[in-house]
C-alpha atoms as a PDB file:
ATOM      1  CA  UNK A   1     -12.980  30.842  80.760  1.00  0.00           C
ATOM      2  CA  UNK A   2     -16.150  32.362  79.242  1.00  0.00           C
ATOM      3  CA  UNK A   3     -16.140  32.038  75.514  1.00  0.00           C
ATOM      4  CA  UNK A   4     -18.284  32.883  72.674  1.00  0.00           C
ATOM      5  CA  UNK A   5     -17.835  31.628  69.266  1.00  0.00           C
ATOM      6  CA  UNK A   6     -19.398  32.994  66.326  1.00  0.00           C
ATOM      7  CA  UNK A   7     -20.269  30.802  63.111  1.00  0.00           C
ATOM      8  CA  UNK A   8     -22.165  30.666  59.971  1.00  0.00           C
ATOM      9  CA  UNK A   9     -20.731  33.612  57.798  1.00  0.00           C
ATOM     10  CA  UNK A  10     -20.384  33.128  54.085  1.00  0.00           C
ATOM     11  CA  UNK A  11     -20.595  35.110  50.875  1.00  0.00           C
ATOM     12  CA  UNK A  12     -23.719  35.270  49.430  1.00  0.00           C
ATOM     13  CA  UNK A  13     -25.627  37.065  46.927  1.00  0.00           C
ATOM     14  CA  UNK A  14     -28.356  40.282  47.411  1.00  0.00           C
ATOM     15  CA  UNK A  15     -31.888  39.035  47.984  1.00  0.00           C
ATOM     16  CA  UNK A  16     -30.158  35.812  49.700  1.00  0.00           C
ATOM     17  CA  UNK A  17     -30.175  34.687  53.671  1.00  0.00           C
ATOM     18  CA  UNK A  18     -27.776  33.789  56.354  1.00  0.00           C
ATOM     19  CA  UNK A  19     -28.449  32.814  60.160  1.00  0.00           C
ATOM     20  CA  UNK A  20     -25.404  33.429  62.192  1.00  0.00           C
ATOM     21  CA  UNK A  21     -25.215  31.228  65.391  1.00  0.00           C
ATOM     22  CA  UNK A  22     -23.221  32.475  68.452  1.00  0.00           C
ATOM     23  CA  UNK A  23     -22.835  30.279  71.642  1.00  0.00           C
ATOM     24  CA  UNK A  24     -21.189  30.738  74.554  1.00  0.00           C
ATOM     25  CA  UNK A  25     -19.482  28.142  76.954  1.00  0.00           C
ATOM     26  CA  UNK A  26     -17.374  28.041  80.210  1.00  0.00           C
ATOM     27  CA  UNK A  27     -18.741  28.808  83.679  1.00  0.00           C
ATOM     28  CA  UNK A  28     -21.881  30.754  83.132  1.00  0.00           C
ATOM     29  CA  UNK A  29     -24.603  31.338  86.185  1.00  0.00           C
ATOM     30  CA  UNK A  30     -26.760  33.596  83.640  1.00  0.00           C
ATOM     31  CA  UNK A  31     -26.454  35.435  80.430  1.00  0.00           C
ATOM     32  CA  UNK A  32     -28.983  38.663  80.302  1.00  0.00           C
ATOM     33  CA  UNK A  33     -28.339  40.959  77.320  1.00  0.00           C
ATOM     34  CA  UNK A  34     -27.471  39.192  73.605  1.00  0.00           C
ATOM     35  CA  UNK A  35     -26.614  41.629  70.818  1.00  0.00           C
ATOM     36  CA  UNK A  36     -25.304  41.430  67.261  1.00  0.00           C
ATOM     37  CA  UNK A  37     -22.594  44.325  66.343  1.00  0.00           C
ATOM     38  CA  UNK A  38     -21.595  44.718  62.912  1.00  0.00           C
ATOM     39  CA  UNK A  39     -18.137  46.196  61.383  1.00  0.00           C
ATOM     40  CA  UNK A  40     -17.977  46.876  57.401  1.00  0.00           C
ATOM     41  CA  UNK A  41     -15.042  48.307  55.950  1.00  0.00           C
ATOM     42  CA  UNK A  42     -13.896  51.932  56.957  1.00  0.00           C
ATOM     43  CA  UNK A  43     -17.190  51.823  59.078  1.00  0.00           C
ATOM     44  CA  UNK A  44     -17.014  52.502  63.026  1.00  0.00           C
ATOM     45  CA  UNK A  45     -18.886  49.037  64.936  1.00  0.00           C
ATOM     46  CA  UNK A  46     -22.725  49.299  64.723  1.00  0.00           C
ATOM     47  CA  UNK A  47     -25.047  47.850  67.222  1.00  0.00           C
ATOM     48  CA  UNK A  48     -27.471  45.904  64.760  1.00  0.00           C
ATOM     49  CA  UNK A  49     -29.611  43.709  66.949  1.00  0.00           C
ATOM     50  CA  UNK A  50     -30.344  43.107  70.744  1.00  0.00           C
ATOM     51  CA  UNK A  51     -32.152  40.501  73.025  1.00  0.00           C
ATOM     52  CA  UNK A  52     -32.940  40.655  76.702  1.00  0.00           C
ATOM     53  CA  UNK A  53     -33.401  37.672  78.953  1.00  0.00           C
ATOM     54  CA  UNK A  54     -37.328  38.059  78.379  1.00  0.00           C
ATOM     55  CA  UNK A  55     -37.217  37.927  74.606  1.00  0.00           C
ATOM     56  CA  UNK A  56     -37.674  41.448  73.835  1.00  0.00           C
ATOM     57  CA  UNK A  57     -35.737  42.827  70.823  1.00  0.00           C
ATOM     58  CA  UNK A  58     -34.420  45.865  69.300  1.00  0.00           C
ATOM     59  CA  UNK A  59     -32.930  46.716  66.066  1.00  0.00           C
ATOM     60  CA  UNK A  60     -31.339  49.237  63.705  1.00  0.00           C
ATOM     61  CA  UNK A  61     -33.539  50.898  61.290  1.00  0.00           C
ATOM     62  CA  UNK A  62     -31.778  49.088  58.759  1.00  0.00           C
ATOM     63  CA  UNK A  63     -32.050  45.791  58.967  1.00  0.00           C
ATOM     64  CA  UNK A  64     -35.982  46.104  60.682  1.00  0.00           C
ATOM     65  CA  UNK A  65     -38.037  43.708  58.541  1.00  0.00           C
ATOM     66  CA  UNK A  66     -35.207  41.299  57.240  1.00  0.00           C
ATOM     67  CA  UNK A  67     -33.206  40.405  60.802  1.00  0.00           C
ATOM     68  CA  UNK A  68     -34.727  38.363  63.451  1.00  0.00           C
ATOM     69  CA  UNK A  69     -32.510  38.114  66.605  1.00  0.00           C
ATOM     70  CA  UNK A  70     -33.098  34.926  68.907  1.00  0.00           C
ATOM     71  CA  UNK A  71     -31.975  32.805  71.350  1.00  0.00           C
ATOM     72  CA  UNK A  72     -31.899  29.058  72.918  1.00  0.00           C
ATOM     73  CA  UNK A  73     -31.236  29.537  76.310  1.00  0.00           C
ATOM     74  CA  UNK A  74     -30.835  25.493  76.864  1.00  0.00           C
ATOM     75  CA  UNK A  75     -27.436  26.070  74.622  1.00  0.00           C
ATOM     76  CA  UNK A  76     -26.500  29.162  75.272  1.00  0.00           C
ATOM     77  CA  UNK A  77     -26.694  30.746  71.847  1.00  0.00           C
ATOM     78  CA  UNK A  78     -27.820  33.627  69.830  1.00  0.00           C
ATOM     79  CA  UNK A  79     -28.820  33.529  66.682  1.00  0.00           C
ATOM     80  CA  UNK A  80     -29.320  36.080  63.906  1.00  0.00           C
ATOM     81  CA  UNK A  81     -31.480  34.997  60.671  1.00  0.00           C
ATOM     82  CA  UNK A  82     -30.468  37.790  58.203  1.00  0.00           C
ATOM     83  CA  UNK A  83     -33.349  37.685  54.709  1.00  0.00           C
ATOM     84  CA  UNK A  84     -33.079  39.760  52.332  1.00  0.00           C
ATOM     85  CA  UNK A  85     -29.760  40.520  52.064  1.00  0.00           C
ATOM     86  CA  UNK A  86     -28.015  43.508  50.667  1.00  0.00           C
ATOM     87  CA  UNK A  87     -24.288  44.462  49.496  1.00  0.00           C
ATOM     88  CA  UNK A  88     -24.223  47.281  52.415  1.00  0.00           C
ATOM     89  CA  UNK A  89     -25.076  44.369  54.713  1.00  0.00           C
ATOM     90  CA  UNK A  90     -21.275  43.476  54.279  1.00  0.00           C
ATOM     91  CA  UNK A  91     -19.211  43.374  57.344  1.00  0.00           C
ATOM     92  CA  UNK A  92     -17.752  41.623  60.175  1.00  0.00           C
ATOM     93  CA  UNK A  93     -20.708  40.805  62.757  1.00  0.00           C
ATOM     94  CA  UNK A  94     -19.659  40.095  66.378  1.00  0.00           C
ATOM     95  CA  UNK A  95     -21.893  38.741  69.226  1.00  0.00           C
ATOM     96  CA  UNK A  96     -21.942  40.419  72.423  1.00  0.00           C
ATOM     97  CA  UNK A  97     -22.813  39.418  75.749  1.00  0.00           C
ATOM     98  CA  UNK A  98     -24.299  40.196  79.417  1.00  0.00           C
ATOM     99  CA  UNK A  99     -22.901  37.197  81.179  1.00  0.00           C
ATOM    100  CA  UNK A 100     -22.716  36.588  84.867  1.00  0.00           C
ATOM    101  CA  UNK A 101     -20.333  33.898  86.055  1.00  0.00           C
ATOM    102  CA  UNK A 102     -20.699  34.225  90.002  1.00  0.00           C
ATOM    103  CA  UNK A 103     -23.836  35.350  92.535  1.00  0.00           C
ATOM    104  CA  UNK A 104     -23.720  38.695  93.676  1.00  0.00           C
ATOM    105  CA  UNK A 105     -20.783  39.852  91.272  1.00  0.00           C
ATOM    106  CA  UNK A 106     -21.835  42.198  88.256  1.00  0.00           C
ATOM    107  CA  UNK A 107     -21.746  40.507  84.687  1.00  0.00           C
ATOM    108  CA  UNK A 108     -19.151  40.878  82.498  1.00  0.00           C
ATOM    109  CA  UNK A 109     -19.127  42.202  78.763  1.00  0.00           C
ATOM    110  CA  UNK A 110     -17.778  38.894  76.408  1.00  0.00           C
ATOM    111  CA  UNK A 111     -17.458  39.451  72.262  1.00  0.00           C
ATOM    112  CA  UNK A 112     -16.816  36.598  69.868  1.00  0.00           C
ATOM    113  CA  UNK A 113     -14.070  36.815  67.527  1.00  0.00           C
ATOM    114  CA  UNK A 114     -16.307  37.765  64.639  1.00  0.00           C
ATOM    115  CA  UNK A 115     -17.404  36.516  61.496  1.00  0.00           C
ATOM    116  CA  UNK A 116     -17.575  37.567  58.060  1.00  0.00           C
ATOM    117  CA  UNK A 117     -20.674  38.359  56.127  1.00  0.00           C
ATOM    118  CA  UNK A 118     -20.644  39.090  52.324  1.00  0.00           C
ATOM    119  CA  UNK A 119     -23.358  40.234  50.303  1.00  0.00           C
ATOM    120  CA  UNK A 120     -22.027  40.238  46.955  1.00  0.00           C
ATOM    121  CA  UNK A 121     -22.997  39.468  43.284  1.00  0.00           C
END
């Protein structure tokens, strides 16, 4: 029932930008958490960005200063605006979420399918 969809992947060149959307639909009481996980090539998934429910963020040292995670809570959506793009940058990102569907029941733990970021020359 719960869904999220990722979109807005492309190939672009270093020094460019890219803002990944991810929204989520079906029966949703609340979403808390909101991250961004990455996957590049022979590489294990990497938490790159997160966003609680209050706006705080958190990110990995290496995209600090170039990613800015967000969120519309009116749609449902995360965002990630990446600047400054590099090659290593590469990967598959996924969006990841804290959703709860029904009171009094813990949330449950819903990815996207992933979408496909290349930073390429």
């Amino acid at each position: 029932q719960v869904q999220l969809v990722e979109s807005g992947g492309a190939l672009v060149q270093p020094g460019g930008s890219l803002r990944l959307s991810c929204a989520a639909s079906g029966g949703i009481l609340r979403i808390d958490d909101m991250r961004w996980f990455r996957q590049a090539p022979g590489k294990q998934r990497e938490l790159v960005a997160t966003i609680t429910s209050t706006d705080t963020t958190n990110y990995v040292d290496s995209v600090k200063g170039r990613f800015t995670i967000s969120r519309d809570n009116a749609k449902n959506t995360v965002y990630l605006q990446m600047n400054s793009l590099k090659p290593e940058d590469t990967a598959v990102y996924y969006c990841n979420a804290d959703i709860t569907r029904h009171r009094f029941l813990p949330p449950g733990d819903y990815w996207g399918q992933g979408t496909q970021v290349t930073v390429s020359a």
